[in-house]
N, C-alpha and C. Protein backbone atom coordinates (compact mmCIF):
# COMPACT_ATOMS: atom_id res chain seq x y z
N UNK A 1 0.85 -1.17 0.00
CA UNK A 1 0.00 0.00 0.00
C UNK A 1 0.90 1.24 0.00
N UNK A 2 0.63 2.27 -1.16
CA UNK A 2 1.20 3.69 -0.86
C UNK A 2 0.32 4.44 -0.95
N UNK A 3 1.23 5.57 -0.63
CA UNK A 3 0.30 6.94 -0.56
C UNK A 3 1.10 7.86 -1.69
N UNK A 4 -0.02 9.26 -2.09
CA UNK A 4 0.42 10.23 -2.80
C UNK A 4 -0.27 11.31 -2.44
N UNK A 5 0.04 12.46 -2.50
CA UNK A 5 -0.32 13.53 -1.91
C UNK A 5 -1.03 14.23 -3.35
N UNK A 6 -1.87 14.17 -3.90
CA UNK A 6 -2.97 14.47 -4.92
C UNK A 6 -3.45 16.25 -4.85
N UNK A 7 -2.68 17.00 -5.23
CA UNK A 7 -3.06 18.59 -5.56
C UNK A 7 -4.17 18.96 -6.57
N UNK A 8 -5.03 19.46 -5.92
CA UNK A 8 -5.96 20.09 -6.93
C UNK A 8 -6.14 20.78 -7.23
N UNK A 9 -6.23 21.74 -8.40
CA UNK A 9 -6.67 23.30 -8.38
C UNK A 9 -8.13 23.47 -9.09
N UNK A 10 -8.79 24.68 -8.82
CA UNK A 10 -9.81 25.19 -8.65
C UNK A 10 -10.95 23.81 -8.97
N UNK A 11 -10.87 23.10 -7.89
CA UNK A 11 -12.19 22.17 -7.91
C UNK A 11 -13.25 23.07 -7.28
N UNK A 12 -14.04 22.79 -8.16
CA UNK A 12 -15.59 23.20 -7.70
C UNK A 12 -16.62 22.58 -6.77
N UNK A 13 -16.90 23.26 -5.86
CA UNK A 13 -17.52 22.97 -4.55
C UNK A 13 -19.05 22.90 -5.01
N UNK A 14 -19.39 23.61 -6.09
CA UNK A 14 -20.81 23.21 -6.48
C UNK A 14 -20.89 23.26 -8.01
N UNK A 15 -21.38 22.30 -8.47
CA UNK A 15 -21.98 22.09 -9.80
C UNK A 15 -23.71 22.11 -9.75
N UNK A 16 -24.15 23.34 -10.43
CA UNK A 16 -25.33 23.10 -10.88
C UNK A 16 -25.96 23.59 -12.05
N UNK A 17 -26.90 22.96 -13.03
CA UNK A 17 -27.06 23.37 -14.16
C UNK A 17 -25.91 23.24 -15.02
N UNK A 18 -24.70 22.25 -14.27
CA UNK A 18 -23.66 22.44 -15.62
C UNK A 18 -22.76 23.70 -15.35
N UNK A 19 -22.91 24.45 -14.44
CA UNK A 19 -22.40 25.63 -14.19
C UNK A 19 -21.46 25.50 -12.20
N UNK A 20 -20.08 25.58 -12.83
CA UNK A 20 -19.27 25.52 -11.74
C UNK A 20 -19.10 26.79 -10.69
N UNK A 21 -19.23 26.38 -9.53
CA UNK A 21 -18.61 27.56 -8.73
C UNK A 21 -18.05 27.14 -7.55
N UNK A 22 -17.89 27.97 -6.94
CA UNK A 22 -17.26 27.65 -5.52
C UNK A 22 -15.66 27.18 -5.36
N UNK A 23 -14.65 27.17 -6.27
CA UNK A 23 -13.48 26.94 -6.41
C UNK A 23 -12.31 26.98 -5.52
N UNK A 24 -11.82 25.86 -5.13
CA UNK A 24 -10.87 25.42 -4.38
C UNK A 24 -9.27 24.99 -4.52
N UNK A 25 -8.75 25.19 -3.95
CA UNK A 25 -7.48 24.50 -4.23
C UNK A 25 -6.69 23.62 -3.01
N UNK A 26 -6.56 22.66 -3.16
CA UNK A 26 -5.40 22.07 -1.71
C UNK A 26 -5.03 20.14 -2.01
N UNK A 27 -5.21 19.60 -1.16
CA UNK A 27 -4.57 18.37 -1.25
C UNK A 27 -5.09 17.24 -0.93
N UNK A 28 -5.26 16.36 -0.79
CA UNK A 28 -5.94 15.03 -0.93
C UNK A 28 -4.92 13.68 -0.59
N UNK A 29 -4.80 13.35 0.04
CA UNK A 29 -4.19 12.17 0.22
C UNK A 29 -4.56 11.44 -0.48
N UNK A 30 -3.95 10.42 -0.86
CA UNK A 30 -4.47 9.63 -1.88
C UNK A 30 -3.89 7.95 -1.41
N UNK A 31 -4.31 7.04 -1.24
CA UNK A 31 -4.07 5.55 -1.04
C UNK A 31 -4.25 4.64 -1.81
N UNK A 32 -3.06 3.67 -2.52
CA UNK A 32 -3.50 3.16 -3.52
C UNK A 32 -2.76 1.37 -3.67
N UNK A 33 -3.33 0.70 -3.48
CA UNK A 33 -2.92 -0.58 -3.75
C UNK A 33 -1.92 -0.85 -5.49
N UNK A 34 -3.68 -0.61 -6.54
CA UNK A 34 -2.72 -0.91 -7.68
C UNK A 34 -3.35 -0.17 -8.25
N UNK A 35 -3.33 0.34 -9.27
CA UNK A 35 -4.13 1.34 -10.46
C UNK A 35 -5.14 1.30 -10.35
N UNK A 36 -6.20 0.35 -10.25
CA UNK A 36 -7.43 0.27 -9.88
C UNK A 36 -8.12 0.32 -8.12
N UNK A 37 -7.42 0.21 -7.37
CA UNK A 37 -7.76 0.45 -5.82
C UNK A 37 -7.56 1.55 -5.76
N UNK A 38 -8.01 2.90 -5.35
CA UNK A 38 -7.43 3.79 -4.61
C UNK A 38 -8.82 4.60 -3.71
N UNK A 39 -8.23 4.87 -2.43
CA UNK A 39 -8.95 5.78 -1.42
C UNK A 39 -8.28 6.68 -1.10
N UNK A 40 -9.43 7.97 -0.89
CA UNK A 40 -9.02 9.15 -0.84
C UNK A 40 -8.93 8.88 0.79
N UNK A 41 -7.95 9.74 1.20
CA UNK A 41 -8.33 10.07 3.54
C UNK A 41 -8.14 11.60 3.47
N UNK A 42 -7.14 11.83 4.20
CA UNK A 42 -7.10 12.95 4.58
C UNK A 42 -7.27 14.30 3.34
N UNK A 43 -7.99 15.76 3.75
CA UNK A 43 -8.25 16.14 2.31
C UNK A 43 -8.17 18.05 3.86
N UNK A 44 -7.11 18.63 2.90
CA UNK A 44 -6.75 19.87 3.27
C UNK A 44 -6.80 21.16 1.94
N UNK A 45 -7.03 21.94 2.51
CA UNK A 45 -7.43 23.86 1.66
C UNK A 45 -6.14 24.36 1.66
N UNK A 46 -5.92 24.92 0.89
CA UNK A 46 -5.17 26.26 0.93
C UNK A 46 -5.42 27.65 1.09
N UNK A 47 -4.48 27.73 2.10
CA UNK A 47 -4.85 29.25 3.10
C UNK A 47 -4.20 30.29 2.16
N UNK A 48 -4.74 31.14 2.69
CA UNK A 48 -4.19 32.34 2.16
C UNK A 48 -3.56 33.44 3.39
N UNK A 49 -1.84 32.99 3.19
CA UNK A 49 -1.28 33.29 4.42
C UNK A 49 -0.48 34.56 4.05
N UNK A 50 0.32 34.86 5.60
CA UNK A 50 0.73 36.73 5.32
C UNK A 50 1.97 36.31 4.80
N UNK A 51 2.35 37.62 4.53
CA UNK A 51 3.99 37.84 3.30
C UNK A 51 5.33 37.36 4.63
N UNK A 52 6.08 36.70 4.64
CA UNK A 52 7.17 36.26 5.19
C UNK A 52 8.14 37.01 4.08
N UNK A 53 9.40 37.69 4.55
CA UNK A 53 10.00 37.91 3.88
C UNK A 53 9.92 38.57 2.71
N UNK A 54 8.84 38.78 2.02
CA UNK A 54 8.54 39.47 0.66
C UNK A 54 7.62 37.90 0.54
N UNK A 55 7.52 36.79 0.72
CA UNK A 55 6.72 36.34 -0.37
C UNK A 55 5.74 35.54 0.17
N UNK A 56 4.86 35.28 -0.09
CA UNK A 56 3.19 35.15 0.10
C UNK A 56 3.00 33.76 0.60
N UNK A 57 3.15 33.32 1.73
CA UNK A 57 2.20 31.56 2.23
C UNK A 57 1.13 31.44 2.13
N UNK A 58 1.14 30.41 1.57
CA UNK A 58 0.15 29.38 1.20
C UNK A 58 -0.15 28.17 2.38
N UNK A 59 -0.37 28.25 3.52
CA UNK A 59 -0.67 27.40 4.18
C UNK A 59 -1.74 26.34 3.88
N UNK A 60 -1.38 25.43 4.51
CA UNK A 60 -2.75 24.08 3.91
C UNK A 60 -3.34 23.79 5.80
N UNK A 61 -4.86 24.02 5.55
CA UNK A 61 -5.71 23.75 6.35
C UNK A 61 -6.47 22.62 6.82
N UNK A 62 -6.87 21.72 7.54
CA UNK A 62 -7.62 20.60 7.50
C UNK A 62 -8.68 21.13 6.69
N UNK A 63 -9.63 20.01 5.82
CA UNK A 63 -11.21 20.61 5.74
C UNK A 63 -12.20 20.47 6.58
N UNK A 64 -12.41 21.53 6.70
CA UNK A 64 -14.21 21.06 7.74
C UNK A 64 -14.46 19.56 7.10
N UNK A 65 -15.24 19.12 7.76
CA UNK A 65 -16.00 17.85 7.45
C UNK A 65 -16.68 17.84 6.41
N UNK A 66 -18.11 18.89 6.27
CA UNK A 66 -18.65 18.87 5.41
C UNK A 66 -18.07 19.17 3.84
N UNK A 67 -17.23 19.96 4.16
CA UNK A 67 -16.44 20.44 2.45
C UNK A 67 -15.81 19.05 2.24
N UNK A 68 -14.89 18.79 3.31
CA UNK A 68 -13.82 17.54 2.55
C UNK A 68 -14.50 16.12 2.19
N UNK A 69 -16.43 15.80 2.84
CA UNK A 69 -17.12 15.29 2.00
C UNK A 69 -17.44 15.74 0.87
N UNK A 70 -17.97 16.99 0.20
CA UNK A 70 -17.78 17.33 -0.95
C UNK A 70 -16.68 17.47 -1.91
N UNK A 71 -15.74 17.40 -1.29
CA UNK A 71 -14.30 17.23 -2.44
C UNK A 71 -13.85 15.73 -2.52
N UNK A 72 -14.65 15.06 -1.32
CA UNK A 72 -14.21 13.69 -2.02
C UNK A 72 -15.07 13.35 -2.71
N UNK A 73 -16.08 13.81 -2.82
CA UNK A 73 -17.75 12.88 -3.53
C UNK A 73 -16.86 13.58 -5.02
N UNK A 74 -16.28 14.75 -5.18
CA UNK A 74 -15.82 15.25 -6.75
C UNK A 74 -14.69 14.18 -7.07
N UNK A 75 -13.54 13.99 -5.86
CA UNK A 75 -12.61 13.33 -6.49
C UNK A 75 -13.06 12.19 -7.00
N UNK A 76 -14.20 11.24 -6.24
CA UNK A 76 -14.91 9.73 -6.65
C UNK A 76 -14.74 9.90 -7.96
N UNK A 77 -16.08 11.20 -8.59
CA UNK A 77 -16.98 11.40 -9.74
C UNK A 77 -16.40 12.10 -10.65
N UNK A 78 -16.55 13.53 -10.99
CA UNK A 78 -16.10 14.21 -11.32
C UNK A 78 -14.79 14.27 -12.16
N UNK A 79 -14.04 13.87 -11.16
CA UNK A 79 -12.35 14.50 -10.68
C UNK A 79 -11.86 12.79 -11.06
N UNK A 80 -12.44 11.64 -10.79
CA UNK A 80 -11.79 10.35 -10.56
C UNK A 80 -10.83 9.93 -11.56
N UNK A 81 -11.09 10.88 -12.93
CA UNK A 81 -9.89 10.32 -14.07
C UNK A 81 -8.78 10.97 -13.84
N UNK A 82 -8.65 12.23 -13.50
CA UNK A 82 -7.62 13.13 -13.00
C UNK A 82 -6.64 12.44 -11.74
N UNK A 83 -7.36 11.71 -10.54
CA UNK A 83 -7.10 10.92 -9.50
C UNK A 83 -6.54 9.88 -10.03
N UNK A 84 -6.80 9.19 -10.82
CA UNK A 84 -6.45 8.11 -11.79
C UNK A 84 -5.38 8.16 -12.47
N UNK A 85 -5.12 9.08 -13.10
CA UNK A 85 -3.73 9.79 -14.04
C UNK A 85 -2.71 9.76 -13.00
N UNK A 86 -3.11 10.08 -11.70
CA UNK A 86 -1.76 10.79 -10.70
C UNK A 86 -1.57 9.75 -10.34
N UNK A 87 -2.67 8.62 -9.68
CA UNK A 87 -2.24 6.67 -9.30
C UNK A 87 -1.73 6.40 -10.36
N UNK A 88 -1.92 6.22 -11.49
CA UNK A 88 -1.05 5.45 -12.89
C UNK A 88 1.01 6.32 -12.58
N UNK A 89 0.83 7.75 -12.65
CA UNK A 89 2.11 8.03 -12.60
C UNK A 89 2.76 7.41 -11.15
N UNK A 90 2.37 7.57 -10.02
CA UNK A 90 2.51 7.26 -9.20
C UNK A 90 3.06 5.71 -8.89
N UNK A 91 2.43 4.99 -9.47
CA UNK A 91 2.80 3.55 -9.61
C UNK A 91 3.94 3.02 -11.10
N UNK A 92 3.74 3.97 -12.01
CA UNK A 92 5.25 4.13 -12.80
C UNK A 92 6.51 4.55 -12.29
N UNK A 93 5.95 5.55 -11.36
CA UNK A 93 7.35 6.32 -10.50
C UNK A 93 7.86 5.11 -9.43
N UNK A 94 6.96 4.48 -9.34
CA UNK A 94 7.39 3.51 -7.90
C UNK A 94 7.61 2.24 -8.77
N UNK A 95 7.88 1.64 -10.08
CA UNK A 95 8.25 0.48 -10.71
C UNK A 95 9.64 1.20 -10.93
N UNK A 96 9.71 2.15 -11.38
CA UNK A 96 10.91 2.74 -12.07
C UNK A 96 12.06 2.37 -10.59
N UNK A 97 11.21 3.16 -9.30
CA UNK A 97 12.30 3.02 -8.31
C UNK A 97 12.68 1.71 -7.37
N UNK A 98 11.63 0.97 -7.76
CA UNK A 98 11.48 -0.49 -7.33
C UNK A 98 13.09 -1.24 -8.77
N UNK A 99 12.92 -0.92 -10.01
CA UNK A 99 13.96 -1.14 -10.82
C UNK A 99 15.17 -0.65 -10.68
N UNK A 100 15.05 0.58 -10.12
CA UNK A 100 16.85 1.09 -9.84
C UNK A 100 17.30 0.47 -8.52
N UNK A 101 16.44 0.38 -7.60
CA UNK A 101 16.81 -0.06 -6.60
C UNK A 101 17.14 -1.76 -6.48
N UNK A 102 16.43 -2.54 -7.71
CA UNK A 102 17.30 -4.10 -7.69
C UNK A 102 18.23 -4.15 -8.49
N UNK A 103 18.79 -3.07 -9.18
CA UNK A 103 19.87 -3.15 -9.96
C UNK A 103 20.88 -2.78 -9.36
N UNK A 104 20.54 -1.92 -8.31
CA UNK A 104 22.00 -1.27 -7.73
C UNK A 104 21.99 -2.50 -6.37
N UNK A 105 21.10 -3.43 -5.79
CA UNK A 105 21.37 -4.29 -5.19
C UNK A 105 22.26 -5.16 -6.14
N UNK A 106 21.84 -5.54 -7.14
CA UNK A 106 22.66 -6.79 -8.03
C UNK A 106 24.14 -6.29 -8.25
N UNK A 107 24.27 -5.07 -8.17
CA UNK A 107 25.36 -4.62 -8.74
C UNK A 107 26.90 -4.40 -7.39
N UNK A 108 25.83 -4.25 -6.19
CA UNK A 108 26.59 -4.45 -5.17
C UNK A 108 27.03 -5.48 -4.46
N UNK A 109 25.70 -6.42 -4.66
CA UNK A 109 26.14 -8.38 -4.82
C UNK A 109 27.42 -8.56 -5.27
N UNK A 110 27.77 -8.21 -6.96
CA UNK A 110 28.77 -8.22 -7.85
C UNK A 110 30.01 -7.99 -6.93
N UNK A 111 29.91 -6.50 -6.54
CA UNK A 111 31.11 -6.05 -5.88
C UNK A 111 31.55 -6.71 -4.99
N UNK A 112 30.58 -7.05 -3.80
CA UNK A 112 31.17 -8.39 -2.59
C UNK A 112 31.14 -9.15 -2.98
N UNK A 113 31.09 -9.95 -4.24
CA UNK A 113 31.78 -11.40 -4.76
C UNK A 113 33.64 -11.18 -4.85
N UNK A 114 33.43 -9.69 -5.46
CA UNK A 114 35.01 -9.78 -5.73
C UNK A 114 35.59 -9.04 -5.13
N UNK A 115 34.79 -8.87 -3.55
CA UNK A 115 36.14 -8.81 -2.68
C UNK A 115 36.71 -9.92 -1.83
């Protein structure tokens, strides 16, 4: 089981008539067995924080309850191919490092043979 931290920008908090509003941005945990398993958990906003230094934070907030049920009912529906795209990379990124990482085992095998 892994996790991925799933960024969204301006998801819409209400769809009606086909017509989006309410626009959000922040993060989503994401849990995923294999390309086809995945659950959303934890689901945080982005704040709109004061200037440090000259430049502008972005803090991330828990969601109320009720919103971070509505941003997961989007990620299910809505949003689920987008969620889907980031599990597919996500599980390429983790074959790729699952592959470097038994090659540089085999390769260090090699080396303590011939010492």
């Amino acid at each position: 089981m892994a996790t991925l931290n799933y960024t969204f920008d301006e998801l819409p908090l209400v769809i009606a008539n086909g017509i989006e509003a309410g626009f959000v941005n922040g993060q989503a945990e994401v849990t995923y067995v294999s390309s086809d398993e995945w659950t959303v958990g934890s689901i945080s906003l982005e704040g709109f924080g004061e200037r440090v230094s000259g430049v502008r934070q972005w803090p991330q907030i828990a969601a109320p309850i009720p919103i971070a049920g509505v941003i997961r009912s989007r990620l299910y529906n809505e949003w689920s191919s987008k969620v889907q795209n980031a599990v597919n990379e996500a599980i390429e990124d983790d074959r790729a490092c699952a592959a470097d990482d038994y090659a540089d085992m085999k390769r260090e095998a090699r080396m303590m043979e011939r010492v």
